[in-house]
Protein backbone atom coordinates (compact mmCIF):
# COMPACT_ATOMS: atom_id res chain seq x y z
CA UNK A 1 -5.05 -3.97 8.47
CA UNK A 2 -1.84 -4.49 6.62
CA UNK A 3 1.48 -2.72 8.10
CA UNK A 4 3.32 0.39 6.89
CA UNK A 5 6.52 -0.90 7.53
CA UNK A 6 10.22 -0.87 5.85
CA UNK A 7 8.90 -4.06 3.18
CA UNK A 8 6.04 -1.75 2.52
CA UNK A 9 8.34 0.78 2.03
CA UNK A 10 10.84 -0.91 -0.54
CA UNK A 11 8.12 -2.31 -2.20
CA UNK A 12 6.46 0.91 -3.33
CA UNK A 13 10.11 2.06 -3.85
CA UNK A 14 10.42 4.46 -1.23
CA UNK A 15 12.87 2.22 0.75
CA UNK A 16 16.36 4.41 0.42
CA UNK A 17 14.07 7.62 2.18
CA UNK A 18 16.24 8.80 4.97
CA UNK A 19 15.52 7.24 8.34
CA UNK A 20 14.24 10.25 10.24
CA UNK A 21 11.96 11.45 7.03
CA UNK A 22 10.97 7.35 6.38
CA UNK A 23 9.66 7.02 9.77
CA UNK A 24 7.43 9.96 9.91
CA UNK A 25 6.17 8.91 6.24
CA UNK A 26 5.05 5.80 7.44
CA UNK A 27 3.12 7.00 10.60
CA UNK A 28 1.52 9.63 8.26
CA UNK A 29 0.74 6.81 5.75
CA UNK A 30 -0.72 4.73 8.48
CA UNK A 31 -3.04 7.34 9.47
CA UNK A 32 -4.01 7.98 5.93
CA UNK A 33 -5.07 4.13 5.06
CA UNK A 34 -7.07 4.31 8.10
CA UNK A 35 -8.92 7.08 7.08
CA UNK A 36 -9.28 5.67 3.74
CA UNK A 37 -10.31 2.31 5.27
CA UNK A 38 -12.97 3.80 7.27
CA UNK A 39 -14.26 6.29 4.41
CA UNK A 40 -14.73 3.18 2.13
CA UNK A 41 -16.72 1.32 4.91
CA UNK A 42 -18.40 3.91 6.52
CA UNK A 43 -20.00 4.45 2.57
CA UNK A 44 -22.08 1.34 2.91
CA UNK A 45 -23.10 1.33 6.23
CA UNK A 46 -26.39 3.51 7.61
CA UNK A 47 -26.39 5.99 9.72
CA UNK A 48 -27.58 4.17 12.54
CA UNK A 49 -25.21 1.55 11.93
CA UNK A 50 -22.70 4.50 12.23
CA UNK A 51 -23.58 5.15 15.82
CA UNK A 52 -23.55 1.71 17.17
CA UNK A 53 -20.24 1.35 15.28
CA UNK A 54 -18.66 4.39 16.62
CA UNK A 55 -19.85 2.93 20.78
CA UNK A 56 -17.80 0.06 20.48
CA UNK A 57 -14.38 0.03 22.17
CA UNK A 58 -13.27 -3.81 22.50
CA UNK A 59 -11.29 -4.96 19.27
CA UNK A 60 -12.85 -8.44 19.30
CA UNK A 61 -16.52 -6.75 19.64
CA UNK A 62 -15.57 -4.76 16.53
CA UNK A 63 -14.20 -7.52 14.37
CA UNK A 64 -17.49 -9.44 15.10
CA UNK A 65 -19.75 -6.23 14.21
CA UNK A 66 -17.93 -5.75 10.86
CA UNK A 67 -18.70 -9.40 10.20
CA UNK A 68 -22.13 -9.26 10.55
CA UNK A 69 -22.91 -5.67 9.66
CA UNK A 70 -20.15 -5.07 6.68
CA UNK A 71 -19.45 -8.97 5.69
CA UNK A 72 -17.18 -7.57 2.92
CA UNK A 73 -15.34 -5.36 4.99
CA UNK A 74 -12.23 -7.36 4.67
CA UNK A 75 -12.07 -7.25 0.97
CA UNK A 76 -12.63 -3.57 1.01
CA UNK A 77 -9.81 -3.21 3.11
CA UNK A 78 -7.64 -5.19 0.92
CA UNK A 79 -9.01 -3.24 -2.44
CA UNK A 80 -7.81 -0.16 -0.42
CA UNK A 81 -4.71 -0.64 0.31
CA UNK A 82 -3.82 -2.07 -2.51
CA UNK A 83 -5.21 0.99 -4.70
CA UNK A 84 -3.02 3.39 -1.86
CA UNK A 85 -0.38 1.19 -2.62
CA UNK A 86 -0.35 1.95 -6.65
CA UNK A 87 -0.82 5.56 -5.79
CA UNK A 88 2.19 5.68 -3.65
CA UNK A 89 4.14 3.59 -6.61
CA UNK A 90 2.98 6.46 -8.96
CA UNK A 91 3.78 8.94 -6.74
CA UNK A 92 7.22 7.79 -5.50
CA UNK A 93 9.58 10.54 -7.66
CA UNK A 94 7.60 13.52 -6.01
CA UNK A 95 7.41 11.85 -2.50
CA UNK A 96 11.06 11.37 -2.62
CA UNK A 97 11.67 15.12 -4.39
């Protein structure tokens, strides 16, 4: 998954947020594009796909289950982020108000 970090942040023009406040935005905007992320998959995947997801615990194992079970996955990932990225953009006047 692509990184919330400080070019993230000056590229959605939220660069000049104070340290202390920047910091916390980005962990909180991490956690949100994972949720997103995982929403967007979860949609096309069954529900027993869904429980043999959710038992795997090796990071390898679970890049080589989304290519076989959710071939697109990476796309949707990208599609994601790139949407939260235009939102944040949109957004930046109130997130910095």
């Amino acid at each position: 998954m692509a990184l919330i970090n400080e070019e993230f942040m000056a590229e959605v023009g939220l660069g000049e947020m104070p340290a202390a406040e920047k910091q916390a935005f980005m962990e909180q905007a991490t956690e949100e594009l994972e949720v997103r992320v995982g929403q967007q998959i979860s949609a096309g995947l069954t529900p027993e796909q869904m429980a043999e997801f959710s038992q795997i615990e090796d990071t390898a194992e679970v890049a080589s289950w989304l290519n076989q079970n959710a071939p697109n996955f990476r796309e949707e990932v990208m599609q994601v982020f790139a949407n939260f990225k235009q939102e944040l953009m949109q957004n930046r006047q109130q997130i910095l108000a």
